[in-house]
PDB file of N, CA and C in Angstrom:
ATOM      1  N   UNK A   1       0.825  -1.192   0.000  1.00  0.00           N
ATOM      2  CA  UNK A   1       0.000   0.000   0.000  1.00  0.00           C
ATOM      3  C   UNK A   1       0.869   1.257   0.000  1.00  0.00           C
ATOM      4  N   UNK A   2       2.090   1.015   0.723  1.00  0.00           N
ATOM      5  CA  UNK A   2       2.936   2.178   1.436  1.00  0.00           C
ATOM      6  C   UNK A   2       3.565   2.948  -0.370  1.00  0.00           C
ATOM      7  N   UNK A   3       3.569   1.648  -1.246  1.00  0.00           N
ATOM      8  CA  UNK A   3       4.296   2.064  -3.011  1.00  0.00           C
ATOM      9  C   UNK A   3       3.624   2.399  -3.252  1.00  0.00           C
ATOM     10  N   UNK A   4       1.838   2.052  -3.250  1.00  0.00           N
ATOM     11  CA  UNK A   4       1.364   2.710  -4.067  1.00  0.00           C
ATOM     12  C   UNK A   4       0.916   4.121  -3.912  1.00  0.00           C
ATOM     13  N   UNK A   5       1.401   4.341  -2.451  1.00  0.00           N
ATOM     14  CA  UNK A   5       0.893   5.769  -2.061  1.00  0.00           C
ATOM     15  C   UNK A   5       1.911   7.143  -2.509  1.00  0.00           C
ATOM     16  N   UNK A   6       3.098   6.354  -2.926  1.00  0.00           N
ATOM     17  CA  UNK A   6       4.447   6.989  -3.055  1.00  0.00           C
ATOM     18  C   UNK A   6       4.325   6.882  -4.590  1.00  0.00           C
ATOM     19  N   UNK A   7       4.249   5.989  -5.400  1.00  0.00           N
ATOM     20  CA  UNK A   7       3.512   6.559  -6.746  1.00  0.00           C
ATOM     21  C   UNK A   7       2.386   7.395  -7.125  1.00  0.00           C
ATOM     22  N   UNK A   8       1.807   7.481  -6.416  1.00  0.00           N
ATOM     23  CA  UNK A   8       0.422   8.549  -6.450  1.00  0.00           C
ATOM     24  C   UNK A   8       0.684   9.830  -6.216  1.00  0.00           C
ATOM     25  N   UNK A   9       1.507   9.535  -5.535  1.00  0.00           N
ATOM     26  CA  UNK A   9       2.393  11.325  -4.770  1.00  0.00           C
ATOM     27  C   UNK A   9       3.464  11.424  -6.258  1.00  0.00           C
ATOM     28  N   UNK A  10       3.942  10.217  -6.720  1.00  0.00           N
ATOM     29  CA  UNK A  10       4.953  11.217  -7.839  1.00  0.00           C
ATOM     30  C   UNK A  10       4.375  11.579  -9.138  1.00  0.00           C
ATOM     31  N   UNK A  11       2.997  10.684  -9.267  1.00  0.00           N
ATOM     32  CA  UNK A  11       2.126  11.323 -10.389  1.00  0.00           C
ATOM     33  C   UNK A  11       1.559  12.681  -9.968  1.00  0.00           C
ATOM     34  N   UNK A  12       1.271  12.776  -9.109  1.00  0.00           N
ATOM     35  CA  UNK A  12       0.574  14.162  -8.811  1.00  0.00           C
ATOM     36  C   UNK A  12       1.453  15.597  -8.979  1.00  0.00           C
ATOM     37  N   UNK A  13       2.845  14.959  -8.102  1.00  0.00           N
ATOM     38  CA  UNK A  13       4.166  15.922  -8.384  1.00  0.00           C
ATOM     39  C   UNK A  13       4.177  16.092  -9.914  1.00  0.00           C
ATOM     40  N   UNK A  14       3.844  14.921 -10.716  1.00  0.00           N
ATOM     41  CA  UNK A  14       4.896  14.864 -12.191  1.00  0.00           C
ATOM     42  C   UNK A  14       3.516  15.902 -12.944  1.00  0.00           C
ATOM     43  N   UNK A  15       2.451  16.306 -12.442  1.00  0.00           N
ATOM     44  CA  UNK A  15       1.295  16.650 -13.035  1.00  0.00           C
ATOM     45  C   UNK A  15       1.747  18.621 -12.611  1.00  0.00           C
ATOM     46  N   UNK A  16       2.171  18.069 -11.495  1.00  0.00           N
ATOM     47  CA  UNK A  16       2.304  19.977 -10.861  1.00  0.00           C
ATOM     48  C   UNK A  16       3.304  20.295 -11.851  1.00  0.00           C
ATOM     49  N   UNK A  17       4.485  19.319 -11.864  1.00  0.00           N
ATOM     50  CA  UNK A  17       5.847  19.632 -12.599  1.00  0.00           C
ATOM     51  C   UNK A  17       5.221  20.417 -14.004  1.00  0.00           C
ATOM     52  N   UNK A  18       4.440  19.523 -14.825  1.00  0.00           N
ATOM     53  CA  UNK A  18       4.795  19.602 -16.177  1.00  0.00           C
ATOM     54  C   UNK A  18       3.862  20.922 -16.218  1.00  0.00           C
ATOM     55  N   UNK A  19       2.796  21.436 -15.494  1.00  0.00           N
ATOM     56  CA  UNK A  19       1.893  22.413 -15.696  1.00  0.00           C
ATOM     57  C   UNK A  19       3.460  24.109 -15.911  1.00  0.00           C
ATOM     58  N   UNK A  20       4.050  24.037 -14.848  1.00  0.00           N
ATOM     59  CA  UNK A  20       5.320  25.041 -14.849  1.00  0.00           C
ATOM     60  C   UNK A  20       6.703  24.941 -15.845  1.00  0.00           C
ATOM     61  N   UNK A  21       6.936  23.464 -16.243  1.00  0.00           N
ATOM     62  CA  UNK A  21       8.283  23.223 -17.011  1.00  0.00           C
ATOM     63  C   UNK A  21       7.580  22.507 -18.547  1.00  0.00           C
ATOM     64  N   UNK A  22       7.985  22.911 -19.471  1.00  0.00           N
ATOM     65  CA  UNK A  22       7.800  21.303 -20.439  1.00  0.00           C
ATOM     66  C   UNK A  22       8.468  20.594 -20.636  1.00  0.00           C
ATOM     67  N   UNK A  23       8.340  19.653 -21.185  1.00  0.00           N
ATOM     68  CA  UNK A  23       8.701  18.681 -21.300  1.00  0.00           C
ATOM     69  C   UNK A  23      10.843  19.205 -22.526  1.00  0.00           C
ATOM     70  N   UNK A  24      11.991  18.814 -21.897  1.00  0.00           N
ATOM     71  CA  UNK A  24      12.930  18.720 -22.686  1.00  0.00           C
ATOM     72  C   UNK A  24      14.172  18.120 -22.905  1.00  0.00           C
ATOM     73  N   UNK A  25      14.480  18.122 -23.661  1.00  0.00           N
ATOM     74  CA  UNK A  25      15.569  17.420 -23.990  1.00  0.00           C
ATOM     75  C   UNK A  25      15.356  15.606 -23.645  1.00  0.00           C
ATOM     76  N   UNK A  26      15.905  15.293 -22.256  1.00  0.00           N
ATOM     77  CA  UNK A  26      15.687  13.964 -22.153  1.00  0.00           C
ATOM     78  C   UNK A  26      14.521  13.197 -21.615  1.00  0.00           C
ATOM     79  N   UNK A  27      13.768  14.010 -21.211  1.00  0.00           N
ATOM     80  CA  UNK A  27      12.459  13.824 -20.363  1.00  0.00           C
ATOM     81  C   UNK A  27      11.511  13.770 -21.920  1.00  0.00           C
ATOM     82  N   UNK A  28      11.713  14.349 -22.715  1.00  0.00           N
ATOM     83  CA  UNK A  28      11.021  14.071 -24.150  1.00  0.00           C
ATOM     84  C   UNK A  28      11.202  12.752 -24.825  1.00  0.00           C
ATOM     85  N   UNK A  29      12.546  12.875 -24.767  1.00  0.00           N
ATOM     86  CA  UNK A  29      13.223  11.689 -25.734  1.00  0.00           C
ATOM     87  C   UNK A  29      12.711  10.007 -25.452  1.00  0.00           C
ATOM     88  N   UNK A  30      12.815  10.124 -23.475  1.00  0.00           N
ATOM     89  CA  UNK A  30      12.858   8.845 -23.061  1.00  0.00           C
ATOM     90  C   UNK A  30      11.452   8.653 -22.885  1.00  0.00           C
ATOM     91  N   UNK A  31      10.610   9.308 -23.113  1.00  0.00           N
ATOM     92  CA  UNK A  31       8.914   9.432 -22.731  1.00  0.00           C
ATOM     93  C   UNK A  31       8.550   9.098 -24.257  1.00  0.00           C
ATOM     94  N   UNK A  32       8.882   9.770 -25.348  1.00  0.00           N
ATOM     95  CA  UNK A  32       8.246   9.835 -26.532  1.00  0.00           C
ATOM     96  C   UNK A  32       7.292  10.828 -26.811  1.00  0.00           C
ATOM     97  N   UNK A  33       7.252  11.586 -25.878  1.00  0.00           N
ATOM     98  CA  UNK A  33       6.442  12.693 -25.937  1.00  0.00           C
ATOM     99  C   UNK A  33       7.330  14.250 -26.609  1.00  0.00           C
ATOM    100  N   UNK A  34       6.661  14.377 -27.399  1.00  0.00           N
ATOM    101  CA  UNK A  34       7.220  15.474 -27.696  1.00  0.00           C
ATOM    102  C   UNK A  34       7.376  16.759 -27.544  1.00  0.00           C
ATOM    103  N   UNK A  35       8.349  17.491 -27.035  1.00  0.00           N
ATOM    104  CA  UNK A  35       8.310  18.632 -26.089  1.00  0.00           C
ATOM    105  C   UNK A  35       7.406  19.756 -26.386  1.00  0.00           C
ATOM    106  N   UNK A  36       7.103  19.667 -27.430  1.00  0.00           N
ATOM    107  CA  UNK A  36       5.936  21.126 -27.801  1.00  0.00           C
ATOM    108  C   UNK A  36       4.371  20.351 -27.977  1.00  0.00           C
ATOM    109  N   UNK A  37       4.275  19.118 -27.431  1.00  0.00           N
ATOM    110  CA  UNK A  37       2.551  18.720 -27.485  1.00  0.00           C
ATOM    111  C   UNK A  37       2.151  18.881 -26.502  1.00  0.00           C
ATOM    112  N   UNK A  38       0.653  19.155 -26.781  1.00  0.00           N
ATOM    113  CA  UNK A  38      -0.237  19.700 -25.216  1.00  0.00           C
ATOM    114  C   UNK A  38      -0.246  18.223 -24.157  1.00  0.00           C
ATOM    115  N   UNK A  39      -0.080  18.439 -23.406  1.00  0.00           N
ATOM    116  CA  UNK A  39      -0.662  17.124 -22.540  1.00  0.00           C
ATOM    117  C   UNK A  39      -1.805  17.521 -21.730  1.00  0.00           C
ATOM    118  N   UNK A  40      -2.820  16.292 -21.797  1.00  0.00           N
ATOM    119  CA  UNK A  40      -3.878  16.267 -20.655  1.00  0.00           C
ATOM    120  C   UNK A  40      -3.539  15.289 -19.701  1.00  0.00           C
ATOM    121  N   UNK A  41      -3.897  15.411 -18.486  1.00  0.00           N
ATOM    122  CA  UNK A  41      -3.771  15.043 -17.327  1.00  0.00           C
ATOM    123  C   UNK A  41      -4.468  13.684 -17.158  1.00  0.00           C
ATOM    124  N   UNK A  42      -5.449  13.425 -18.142  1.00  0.00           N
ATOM    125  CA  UNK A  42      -6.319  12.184 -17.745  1.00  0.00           C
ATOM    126  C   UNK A  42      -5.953  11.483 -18.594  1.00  0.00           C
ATOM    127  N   UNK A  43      -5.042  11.820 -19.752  1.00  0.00           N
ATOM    128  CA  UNK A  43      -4.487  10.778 -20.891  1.00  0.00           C
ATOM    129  C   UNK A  43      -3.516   9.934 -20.455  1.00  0.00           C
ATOM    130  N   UNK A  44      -3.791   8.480 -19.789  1.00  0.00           N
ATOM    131  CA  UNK A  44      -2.631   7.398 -19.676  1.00  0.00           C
ATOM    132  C   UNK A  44      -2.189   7.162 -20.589  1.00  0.00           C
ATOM    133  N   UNK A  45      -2.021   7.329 -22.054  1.00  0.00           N
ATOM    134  CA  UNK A  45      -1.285   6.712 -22.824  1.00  0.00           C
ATOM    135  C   UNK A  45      -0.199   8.015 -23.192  1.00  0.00           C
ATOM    136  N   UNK A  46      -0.614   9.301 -22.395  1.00  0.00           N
ATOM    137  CA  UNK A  46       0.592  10.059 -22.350  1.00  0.00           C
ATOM    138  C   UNK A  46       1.251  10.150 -20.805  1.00  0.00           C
ATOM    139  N   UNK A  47       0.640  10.153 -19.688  1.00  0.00           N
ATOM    140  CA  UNK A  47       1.519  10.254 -18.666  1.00  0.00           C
ATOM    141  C   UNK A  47       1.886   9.394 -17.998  1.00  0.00           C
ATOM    142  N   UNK A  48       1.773   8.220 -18.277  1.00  0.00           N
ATOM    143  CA  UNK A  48       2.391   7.386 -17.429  1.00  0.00           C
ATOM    144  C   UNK A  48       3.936   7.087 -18.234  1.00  0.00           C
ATOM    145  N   UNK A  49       3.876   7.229 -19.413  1.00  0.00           N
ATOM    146  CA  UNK A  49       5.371   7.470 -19.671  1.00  0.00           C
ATOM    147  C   UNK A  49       6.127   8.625 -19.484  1.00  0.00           C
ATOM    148  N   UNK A  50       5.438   9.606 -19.439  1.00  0.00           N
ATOM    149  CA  UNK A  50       6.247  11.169 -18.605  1.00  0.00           C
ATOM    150  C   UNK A  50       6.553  10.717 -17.815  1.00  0.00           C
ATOM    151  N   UNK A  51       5.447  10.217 -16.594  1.00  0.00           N
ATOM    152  CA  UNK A  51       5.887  10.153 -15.721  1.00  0.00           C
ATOM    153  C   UNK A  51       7.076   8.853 -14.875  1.00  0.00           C
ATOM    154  N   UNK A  52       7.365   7.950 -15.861  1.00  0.00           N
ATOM    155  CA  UNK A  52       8.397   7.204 -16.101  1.00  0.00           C
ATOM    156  C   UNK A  52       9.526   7.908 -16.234  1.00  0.00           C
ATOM    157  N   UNK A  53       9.171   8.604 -17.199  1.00  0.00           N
ATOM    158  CA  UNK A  53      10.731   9.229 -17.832  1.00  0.00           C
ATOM    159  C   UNK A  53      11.033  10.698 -16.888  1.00  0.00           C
ATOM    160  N   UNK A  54      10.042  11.018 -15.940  1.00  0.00           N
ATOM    161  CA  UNK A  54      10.735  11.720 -15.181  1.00  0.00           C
ATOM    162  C   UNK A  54      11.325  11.345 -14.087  1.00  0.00           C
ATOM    163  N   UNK A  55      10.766  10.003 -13.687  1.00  0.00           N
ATOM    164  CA  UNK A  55      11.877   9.628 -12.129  1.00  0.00           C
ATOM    165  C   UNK A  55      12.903   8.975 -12.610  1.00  0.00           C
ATOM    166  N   UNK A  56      13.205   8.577 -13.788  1.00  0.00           N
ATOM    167  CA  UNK A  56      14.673   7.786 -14.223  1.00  0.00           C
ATOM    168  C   UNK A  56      14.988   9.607 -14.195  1.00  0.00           C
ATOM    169  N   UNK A  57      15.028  10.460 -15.068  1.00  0.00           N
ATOM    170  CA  UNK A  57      15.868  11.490 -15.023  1.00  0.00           C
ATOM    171  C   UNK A  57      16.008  12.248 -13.365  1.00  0.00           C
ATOM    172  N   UNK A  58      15.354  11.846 -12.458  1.00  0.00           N
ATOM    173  CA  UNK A  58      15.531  12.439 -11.602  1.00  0.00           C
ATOM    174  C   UNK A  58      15.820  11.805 -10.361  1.00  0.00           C
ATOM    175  N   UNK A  59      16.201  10.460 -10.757  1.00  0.00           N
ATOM    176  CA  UNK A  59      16.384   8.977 -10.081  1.00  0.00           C
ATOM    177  C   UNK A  59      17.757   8.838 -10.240  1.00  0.00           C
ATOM    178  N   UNK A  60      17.744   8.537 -11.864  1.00  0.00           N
ATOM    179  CA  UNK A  60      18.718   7.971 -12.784  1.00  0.00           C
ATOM    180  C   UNK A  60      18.398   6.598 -12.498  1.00  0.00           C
ATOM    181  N   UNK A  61      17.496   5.704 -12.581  1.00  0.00           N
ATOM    182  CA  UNK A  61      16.948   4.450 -12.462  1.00  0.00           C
ATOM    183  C   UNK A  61      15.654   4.469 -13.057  1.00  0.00           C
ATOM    184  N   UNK A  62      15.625   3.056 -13.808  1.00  0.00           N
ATOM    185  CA  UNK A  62      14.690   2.766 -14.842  1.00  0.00           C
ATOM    186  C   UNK A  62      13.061   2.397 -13.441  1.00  0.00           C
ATOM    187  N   UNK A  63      12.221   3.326 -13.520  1.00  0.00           N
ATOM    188  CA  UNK A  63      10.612   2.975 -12.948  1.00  0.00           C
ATOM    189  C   UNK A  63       9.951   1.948 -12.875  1.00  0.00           C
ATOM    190  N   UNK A  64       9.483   0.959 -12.062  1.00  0.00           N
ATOM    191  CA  UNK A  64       9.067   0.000 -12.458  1.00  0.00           C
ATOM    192  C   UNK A  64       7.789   0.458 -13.129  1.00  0.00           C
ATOM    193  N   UNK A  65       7.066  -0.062 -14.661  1.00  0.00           N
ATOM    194  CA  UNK A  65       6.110   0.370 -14.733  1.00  0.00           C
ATOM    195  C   UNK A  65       4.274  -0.220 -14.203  1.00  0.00           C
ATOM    196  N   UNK A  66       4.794  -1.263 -13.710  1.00  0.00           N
ATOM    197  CA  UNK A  66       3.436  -1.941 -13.163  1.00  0.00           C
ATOM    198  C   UNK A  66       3.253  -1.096 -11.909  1.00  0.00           C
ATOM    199  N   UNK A  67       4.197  -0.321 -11.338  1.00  0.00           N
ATOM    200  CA  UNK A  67       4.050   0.559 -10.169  1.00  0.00           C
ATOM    201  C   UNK A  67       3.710   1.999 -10.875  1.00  0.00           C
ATOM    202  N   UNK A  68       4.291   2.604 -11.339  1.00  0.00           N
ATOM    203  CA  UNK A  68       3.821   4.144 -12.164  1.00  0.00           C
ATOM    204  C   UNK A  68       1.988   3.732 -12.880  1.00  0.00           C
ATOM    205  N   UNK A  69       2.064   2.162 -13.215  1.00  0.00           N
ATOM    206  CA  UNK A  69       0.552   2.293 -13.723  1.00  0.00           C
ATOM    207  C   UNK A  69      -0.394   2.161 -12.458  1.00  0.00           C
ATOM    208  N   UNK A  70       0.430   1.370 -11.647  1.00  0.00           N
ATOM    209  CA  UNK A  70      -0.824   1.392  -9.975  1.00  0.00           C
ATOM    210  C   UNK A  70      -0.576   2.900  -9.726  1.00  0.00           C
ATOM    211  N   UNK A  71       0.294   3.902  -9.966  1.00  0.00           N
ATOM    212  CA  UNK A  71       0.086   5.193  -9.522  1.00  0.00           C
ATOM    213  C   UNK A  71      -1.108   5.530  -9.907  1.00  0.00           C
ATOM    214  N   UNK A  72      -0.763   5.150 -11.317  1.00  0.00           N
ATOM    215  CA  UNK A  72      -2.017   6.120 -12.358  1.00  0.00           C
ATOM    216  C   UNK A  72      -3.479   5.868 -11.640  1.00  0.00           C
ATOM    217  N   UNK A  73      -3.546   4.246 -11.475  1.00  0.00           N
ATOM    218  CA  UNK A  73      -5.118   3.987 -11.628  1.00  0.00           C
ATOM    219  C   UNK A  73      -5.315   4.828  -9.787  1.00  0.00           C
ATOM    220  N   UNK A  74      -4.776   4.485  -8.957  1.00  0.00           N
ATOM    221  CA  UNK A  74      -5.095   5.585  -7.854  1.00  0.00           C
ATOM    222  C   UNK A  74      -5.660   6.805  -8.243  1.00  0.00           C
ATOM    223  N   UNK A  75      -4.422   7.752  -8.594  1.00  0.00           N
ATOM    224  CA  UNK A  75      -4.648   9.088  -9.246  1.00  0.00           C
ATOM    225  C   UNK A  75      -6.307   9.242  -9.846  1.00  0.00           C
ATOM    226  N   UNK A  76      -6.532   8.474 -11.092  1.00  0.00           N
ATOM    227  CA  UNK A  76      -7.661   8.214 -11.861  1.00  0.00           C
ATOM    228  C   UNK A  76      -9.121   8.142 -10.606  1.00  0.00           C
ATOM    229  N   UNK A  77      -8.372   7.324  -9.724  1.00  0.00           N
ATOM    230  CA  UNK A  77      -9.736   6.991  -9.464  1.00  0.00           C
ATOM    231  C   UNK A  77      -9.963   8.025  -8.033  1.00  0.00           C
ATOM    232  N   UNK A  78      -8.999   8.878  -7.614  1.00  0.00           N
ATOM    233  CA  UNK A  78      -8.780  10.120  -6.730  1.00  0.00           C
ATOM    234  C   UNK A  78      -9.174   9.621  -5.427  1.00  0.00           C
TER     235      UNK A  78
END
């Protein structure tokens, strides 16, 4: 419970983040998202790889993603 509460907290962070910074250089590259597209907040098939590719860049360790997707569905379901 204690992970999934700590993924929920870094989706929410990675949601505050991207509203102030966009998306660049490697946080683009390793996401696939491209630094000048709009993102919505409720689109999983765009943030759960942001938000992948922002804790390896801010980790420097690869996310597990079955944990960033239990973030998501928390988040989702508020």
């Amino acid at each position: 419970m204690k992970r999934y509460l700590i993924m929920a907290l870094l989706v929410l962070s990675g949601l505050l983040w991207i509203q102030t910074v966009r998306l660049q250089g490697e946080r683009a590259e390793r996401s696939g998202v491209p630094a000048d597209s709009r993102i919505t907040a409720t689109n999983r098939d765009v943030m759960v790889p942001v938000v992948a590719a922002m804790s390896f860049v801010e980790n420097g360790v690869e996310a597990k993603m079955s944990d960033v997707q239990a973030g998501w569905e928390l988040f989702i379901k508020g």
